[in-house]
Protein backbone atom coordinates (compact mmCIF):
# COMPACT_ATOMS: atom_id res chain seq x y z
CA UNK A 1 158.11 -49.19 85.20
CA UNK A 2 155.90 -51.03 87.61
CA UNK A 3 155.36 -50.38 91.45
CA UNK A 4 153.24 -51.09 94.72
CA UNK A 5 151.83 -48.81 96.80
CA UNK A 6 149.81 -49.65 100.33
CA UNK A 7 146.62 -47.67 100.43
CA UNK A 8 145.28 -48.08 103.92
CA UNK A 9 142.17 -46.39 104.01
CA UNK A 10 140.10 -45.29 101.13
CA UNK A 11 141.01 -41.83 101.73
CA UNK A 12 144.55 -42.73 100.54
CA UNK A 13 142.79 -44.47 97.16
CA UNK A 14 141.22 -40.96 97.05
CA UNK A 15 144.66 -39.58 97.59
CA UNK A 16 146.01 -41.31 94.85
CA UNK A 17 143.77 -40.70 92.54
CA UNK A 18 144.45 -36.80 93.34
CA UNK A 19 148.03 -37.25 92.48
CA UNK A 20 147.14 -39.06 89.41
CA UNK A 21 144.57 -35.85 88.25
CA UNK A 22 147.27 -33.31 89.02
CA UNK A 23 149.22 -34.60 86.14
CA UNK A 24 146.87 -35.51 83.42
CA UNK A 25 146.84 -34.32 80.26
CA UNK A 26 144.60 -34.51 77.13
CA UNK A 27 145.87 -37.34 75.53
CA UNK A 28 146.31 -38.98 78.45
CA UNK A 29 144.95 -42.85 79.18
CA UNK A 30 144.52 -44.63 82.26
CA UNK A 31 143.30 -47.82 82.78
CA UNK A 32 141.64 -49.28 85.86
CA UNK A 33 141.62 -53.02 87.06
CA UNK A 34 140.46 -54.76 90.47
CA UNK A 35 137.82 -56.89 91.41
CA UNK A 36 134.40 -55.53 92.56
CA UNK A 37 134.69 -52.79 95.05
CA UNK A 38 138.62 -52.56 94.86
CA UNK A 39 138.33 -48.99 94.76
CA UNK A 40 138.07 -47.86 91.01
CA UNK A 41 135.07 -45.67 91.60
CA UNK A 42 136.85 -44.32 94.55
CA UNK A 43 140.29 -43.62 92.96
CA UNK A 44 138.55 -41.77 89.17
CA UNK A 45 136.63 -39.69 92.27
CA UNK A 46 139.98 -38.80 93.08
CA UNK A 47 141.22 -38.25 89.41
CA UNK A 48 138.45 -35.72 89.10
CA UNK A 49 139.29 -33.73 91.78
CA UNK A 50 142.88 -33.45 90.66
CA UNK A 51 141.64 -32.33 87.30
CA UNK A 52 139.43 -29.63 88.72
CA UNK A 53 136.21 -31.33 86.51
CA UNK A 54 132.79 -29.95 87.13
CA UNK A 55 129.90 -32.10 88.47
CA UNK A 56 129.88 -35.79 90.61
CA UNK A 57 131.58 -38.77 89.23
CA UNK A 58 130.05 -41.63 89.60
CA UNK A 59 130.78 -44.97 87.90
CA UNK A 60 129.10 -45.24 84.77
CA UNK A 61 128.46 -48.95 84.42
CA UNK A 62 124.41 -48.61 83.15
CA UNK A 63 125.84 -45.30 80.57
CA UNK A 64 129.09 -47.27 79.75
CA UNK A 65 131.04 -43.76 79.26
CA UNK A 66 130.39 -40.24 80.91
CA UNK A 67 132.21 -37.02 79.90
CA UNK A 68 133.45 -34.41 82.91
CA UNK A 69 134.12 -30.92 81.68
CA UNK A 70 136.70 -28.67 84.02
CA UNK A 71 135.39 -26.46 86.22
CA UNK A 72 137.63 -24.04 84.66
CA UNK A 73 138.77 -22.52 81.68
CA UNK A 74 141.88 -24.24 79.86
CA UNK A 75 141.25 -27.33 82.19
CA UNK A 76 141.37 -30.72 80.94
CA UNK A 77 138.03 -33.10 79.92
CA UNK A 78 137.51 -36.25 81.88
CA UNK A 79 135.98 -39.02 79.84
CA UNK A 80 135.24 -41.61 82.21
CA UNK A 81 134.56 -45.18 81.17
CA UNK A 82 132.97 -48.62 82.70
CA UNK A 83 134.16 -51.55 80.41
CA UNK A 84 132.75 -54.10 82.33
CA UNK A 85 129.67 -54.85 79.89
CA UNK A 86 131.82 -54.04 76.77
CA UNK A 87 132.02 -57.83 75.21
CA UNK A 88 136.03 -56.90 74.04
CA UNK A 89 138.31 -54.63 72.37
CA UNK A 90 135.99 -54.34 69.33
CA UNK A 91 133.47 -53.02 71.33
CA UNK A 92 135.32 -50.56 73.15
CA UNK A 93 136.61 -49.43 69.57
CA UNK A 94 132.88 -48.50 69.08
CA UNK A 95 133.02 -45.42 71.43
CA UNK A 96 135.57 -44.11 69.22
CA UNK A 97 137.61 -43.47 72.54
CA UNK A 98 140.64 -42.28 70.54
CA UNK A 99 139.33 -39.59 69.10
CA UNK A 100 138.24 -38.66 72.67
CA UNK A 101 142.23 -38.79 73.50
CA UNK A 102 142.79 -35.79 71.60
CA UNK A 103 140.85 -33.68 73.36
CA UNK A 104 140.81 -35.01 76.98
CA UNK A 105 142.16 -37.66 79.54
CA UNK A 106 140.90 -41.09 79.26
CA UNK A 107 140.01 -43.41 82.45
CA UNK A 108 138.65 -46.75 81.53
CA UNK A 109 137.65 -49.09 84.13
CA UNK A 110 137.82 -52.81 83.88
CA UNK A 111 140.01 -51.84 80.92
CA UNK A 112 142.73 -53.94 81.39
CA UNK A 113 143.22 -56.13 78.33
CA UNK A 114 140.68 -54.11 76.14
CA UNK A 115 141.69 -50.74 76.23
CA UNK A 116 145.46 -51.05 76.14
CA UNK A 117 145.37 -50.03 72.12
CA UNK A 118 144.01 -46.97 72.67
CA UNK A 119 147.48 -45.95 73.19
CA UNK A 120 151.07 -46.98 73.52
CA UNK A 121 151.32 -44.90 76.23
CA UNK A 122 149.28 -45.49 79.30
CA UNK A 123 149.21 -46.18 82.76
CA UNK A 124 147.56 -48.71 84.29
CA UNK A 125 146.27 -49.41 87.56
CA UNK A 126 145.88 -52.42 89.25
CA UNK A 127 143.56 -52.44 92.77
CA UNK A 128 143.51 -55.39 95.09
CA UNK A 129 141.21 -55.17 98.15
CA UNK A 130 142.44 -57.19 101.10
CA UNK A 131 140.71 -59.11 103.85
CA UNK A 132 141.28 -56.23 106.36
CA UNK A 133 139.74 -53.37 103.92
CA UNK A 134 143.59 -52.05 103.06
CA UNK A 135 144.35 -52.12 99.45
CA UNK A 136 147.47 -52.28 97.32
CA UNK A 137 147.92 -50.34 93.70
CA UNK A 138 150.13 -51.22 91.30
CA UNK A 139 151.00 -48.82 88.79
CA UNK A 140 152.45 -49.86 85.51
CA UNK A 141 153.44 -47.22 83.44
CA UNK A 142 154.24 -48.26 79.78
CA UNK A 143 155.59 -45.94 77.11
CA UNK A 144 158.41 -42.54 77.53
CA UNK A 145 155.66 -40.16 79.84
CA UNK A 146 154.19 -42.66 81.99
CA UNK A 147 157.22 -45.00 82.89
CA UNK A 148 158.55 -41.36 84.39
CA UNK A 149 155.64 -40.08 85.33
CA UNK A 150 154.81 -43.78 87.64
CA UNK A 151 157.98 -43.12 89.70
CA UNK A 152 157.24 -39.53 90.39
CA UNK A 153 154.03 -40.68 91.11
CA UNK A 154 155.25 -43.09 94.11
CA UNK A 155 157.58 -40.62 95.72
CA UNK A 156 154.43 -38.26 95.90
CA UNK A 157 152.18 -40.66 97.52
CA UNK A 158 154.95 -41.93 99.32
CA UNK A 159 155.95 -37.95 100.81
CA UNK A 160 152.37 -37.53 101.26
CA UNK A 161 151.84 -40.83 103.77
CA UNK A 162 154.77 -39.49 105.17
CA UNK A 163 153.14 -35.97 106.17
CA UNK A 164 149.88 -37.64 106.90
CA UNK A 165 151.66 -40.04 109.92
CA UNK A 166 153.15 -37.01 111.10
């Protein structure tokens, strides 16, 4: 299941991202493409918040992975990660993410071609920034949950642009 959203302003990346944290679940992967300030940072921000996870999230390119607890009780772990510097797939193996998928929800940035065998069921993100600062996502969702869980993700960000013009 693949679509394309228009995110006008970054506060609709943000948005996104919130919809996306409401339904994540340990176990859960998502991987993050776009060029250089498409929004990646922006949209795990979001993520975060939708999770309920404790502390600022920042992108952690220089620590390569960072790990956000939830704020509360019976809440789901964030584990955060920049694969930018990783040289491949092998290297991204290294952080023993899949053992991290047991126990919490998996964002990987730049992870598009390397982190794909973490599981067979993922979503996966595509940003593109546009000449006049509006973006696009495209959400892929491969495997049973995520090809549902895409199109219920649409008609949410889709109600909620709705409500926002209104």
């Amino acid at each position: 299941m693949t679509t394309d959203l228009l995110l006008p302003t970054a506060a609709d990346t943000h948005a996104l991202g919130r919809s996306i944290g409401r339904i994540l679940r340990a176990g859960d992967l998502v991987i993050l493409d776009g060029a250089l300030g498409a929004g990646k940072t922006v949209l795990t921000k979001g993520i975060a918040v939708g999770m309920g996870v404790a502390g600022i999230v920042m992108s952690p390119t220089f620590v390569i992975a960072r790990v956000h607890h939830p704020a509360h009780r019976g809440g789901t772990t964030l584990v955060h990660v920049d694969a930018y510097r990783l040289g491949g797939a092998l290297e991204l193996d290294d952080l023993d993410l899949d053992t991290d998928l047991t126990a919490a929800a998996v964002v990987v940035e730049w992870g598009e071609g390397r982190a794909e065998q973490l599981s067979d069921d993922h979503l996966v993100v595509t940003l593109r920034r546009h000449p006049d600062d509006t973006r696009t996502a495209r959400l892929t969702g491969t495997g049973p949950r995520w090809s549902a869980l895409a199109a219920q993700l649409t008609e949410e960000v889709a109600t909620s642009a709705q409500d926002w013009a209104n």
